[in-house]
Protein backbone atom coordinates (compact mmCIF):
# COMPACT_ATOMS: atom_id res chain seq x y z
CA UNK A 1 -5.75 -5.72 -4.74
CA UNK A 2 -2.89 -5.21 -2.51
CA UNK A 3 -2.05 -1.02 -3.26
CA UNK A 4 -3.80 0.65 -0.56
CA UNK A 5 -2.42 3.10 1.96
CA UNK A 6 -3.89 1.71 5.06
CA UNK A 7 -4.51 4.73 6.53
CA UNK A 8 -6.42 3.59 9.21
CA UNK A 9 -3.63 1.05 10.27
CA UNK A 10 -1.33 3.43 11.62
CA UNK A 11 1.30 3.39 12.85
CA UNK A 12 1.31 0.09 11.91
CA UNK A 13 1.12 0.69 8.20
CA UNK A 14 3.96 3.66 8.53
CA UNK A 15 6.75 0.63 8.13
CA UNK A 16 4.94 -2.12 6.10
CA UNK A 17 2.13 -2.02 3.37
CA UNK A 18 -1.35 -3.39 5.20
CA UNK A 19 -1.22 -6.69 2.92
CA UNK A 20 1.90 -7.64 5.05
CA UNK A 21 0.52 -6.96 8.41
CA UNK A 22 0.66 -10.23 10.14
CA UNK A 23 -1.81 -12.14 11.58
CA UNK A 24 -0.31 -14.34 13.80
CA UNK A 25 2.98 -15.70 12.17
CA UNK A 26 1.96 -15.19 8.39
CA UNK A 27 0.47 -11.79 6.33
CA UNK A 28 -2.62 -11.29 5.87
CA UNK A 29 -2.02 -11.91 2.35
CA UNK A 30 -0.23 -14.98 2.45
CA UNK A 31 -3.10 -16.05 4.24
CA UNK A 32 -5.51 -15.64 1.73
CA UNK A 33 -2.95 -16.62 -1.27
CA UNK A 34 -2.78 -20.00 0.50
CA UNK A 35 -6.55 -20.11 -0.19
CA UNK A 36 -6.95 -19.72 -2.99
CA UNK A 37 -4.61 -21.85 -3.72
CA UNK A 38 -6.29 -24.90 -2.09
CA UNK A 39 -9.27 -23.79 -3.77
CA UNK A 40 -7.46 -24.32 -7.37
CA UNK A 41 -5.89 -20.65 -8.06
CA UNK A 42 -2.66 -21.06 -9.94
CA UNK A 43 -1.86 -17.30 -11.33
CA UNK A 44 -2.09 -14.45 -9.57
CA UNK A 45 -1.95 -10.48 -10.10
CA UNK A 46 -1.16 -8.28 -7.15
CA UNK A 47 -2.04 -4.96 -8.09
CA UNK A 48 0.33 -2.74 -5.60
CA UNK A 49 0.80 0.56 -5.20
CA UNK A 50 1.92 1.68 -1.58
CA UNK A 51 5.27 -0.05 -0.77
CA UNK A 52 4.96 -2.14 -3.53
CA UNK A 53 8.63 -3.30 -3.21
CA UNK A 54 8.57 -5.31 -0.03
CA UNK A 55 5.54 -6.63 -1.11
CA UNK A 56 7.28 -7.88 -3.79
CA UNK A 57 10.31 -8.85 -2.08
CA UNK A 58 8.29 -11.00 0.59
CA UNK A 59 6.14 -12.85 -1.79
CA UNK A 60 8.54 -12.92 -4.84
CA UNK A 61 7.13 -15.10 -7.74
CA UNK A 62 5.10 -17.02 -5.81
CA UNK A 63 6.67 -20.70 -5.99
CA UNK A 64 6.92 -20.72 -2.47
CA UNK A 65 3.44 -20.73 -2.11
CA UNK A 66 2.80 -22.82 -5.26
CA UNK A 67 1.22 -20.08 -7.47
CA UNK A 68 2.28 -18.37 -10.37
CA UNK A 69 2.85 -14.68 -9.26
CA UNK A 70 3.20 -11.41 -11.14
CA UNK A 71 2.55 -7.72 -10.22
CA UNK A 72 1.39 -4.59 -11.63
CA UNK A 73 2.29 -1.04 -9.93
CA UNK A 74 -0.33 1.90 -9.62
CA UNK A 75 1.65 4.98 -9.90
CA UNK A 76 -1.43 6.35 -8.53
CA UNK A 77 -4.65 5.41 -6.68
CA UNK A 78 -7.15 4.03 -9.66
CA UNK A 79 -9.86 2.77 -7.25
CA UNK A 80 -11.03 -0.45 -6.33
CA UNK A 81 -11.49 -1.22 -9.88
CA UNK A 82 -9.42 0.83 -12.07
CA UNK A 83 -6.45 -1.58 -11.83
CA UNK A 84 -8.26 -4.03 -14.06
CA UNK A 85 -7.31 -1.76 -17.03
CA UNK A 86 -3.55 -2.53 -16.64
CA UNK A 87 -3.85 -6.01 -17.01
CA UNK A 88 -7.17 -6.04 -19.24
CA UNK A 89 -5.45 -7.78 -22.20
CA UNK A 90 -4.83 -10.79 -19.91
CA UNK A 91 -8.15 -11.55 -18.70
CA UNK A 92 -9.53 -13.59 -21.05
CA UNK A 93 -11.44 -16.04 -19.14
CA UNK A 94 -14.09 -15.22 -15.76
CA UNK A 95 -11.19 -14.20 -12.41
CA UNK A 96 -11.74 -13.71 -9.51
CA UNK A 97 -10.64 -9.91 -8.10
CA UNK A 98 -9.97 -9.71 -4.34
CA UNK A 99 -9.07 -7.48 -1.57
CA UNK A 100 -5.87 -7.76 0.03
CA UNK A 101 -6.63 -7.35 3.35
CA UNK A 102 -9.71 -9.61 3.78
CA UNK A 103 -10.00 -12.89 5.77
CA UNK A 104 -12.53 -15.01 5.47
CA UNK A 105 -13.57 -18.79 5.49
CA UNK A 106 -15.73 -18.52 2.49
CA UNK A 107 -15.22 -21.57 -0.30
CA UNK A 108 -13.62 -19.81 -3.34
CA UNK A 109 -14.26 -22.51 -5.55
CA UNK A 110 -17.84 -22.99 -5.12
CA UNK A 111 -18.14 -19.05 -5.61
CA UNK A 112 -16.39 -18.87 -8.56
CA UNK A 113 -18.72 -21.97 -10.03
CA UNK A 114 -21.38 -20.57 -9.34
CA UNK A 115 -20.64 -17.52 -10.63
CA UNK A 116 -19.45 -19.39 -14.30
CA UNK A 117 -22.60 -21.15 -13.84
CA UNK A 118 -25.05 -18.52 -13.54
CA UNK A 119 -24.32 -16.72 -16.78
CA UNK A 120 -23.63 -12.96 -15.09
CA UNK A 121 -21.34 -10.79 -16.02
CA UNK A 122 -20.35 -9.86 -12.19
CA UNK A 123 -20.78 -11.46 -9.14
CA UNK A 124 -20.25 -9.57 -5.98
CA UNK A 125 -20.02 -11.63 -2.19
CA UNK A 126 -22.11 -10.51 0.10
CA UNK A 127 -21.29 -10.90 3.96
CA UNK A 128 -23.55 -9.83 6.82
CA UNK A 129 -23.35 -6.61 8.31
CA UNK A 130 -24.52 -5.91 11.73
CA UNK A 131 -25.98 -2.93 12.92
CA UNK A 132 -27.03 -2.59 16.72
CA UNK A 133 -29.35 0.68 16.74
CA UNK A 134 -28.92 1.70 20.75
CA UNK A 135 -32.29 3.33 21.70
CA UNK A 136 -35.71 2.14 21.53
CA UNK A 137 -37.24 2.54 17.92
CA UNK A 138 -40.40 3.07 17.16
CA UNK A 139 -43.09 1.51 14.65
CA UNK A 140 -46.26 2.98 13.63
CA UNK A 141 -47.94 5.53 11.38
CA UNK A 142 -48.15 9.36 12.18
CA UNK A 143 -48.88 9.77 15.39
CA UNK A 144 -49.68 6.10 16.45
CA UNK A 145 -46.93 3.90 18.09
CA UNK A 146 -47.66 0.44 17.49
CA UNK A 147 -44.79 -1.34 18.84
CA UNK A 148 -40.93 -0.04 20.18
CA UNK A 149 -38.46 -2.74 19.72
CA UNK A 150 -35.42 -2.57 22.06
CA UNK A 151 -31.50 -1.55 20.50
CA UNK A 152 -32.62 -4.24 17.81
CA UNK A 153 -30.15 -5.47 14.83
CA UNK A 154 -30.21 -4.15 11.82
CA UNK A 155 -28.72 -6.95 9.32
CA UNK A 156 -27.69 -5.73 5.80
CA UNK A 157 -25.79 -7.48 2.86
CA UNK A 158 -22.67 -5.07 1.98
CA UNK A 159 -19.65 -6.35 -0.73
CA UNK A 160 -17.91 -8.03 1.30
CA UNK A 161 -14.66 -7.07 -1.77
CA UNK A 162 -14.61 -10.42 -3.08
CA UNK A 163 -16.19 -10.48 -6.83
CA UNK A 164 -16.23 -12.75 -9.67
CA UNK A 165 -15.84 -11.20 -13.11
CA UNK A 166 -16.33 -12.41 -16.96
CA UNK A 167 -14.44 -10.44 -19.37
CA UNK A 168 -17.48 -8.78 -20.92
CA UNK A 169 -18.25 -6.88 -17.75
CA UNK A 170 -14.37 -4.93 -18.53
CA UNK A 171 -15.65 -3.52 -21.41
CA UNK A 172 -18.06 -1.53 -19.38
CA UNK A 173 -15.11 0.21 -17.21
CA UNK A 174 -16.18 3.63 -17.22
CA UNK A 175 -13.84 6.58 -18.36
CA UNK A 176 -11.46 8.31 -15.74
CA UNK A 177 -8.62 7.83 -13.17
CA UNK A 178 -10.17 6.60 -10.25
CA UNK A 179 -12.80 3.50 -10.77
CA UNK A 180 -14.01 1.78 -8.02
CA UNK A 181 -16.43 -1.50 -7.63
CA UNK A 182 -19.99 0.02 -6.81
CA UNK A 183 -19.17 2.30 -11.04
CA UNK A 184 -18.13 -1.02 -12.37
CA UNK A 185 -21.39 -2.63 -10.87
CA UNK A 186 -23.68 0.53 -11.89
CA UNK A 187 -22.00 0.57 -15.80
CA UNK A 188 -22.65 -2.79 -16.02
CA UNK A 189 -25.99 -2.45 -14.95
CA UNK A 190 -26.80 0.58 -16.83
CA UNK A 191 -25.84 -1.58 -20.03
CA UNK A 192 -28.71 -4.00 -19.04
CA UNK A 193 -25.91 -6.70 -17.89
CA UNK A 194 -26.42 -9.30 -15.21
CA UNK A 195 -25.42 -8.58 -12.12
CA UNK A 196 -25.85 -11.02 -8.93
CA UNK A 197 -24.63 -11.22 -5.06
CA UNK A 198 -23.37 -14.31 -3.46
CA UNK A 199 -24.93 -14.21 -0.28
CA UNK A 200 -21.90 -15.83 2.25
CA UNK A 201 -22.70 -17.19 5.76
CA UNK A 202 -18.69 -17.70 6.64
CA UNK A 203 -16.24 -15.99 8.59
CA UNK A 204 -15.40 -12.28 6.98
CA UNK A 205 -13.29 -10.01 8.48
CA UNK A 206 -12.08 -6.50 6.80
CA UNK A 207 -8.87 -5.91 8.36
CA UNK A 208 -9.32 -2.20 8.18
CA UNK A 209 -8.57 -0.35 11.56
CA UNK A 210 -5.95 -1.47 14.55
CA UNK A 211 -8.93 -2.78 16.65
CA UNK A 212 -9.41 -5.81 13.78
CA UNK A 213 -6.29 -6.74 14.28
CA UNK A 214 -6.88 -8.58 17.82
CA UNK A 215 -10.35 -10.55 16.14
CA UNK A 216 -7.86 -11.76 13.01
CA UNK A 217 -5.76 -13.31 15.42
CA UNK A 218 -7.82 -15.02 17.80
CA UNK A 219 -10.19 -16.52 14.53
CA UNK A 220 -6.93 -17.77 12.44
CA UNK A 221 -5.60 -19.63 15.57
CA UNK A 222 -8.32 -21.67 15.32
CA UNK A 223 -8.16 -22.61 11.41
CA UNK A 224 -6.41 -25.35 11.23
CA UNK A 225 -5.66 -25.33 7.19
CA UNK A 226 -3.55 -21.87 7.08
């Protein structure tokens, strides 16, 4: 999924589409093409929208990287999830459907096997999520204060906008423009299929705002495989 605006990325995002932004000497995308491609991948989809021509200038058909590429343009937003529908006749066996703009040291092949493995329909990754609550909360019934714990952590699993998908789950795409992952997930659901998280315990990084971009840089100069 490489169409998004990148709103949040300006000015940075007013020249070059997010998926391009680089991260030391390489995109953020080549990044995580080169993988997936160590993990296996040999065809890939970018679904672009915003800029889509210099993404498709940069990465081309892929042979530099070793992967089979091909595109598909969004003439307008369709969601996390909506792009799915223009290349629905080609996803015959379980994919894998990824944000552009994430980095992340998580083992792609192990998550796809399991998710071929465990029989669902959708698999969703599920990083870590770290809240820091800055007061002194309380715990205790009605009026009765039992114990206040100090600015603890809150820790929650969010999608982390990696999934897994079997072809099934596309035939539950609900109706309309704009789809994104959490309708997918609930119309799946809703039709009684199996749906399952991948809890991950690696390196995730959304490179959504201009502050990410200093973390992405100081945690790839330390990988020693991209």
């Amino acid at each position: 999924m490489a169409g998004g605006l990148g709103t949040r990325l300006r000015p940075l995002t007013y020249a070059i589409p997010k998926p391009l932004l680089p991260i030391g000497d390489r995109p953020i995308l080549e990044i995580l093409l080169r993988q997936l491609q160590r993990a296996g991948l040999t065809e890939a989809v970018l679904s672009t929208g915003y800029k889509a021509e210099l993404i498709k200038s940069y990465f081309g058909d892929g042979s530099r990287l070793g992967v089979c590429l091909s595109y598909v343009v969004e003439e307008e937003p369709l969601g996390t999830a909506g792009a799915l529908r223009l290349v629905r006749d080609r996803l015959t066996e379980p994919f894998l459907m990824i944000n552009g703009d994430i980095l992340t040291r998580l083992d792609f092949g192990a998550f796809y096997r399991a998710h071929v493995a465990g029989g669902a329909l959708l698999t969703a990754a599920a990083a870590r999520y770290e809240t820091r609550i800055p007061y002194g909360v309380i715990q205790g019934d009605g009026t009765t204060i039992e114990e206040v714990l100090e600015k603890p952590v809150e820790v929650r699993p969010i999608l982390a906008g990696i999934y897994a998908v079997s072809p099934a789950a596309l035939d539950h795409l609900p109706e309309g423009a704009r789809v994104d992952m959490p309708d997918l997930i609930r119309a799946v659901r809703a039709a009684g299929g199996d749906v399952r998280r991948y809890d991950m315990d690696e390196f995730w990084l959304d490179v959504g705002a201009v502050s990410d971009l200093e973390t992405a840089v100081q945690a790839v100069a330390s990988w020693s495989d991209v």
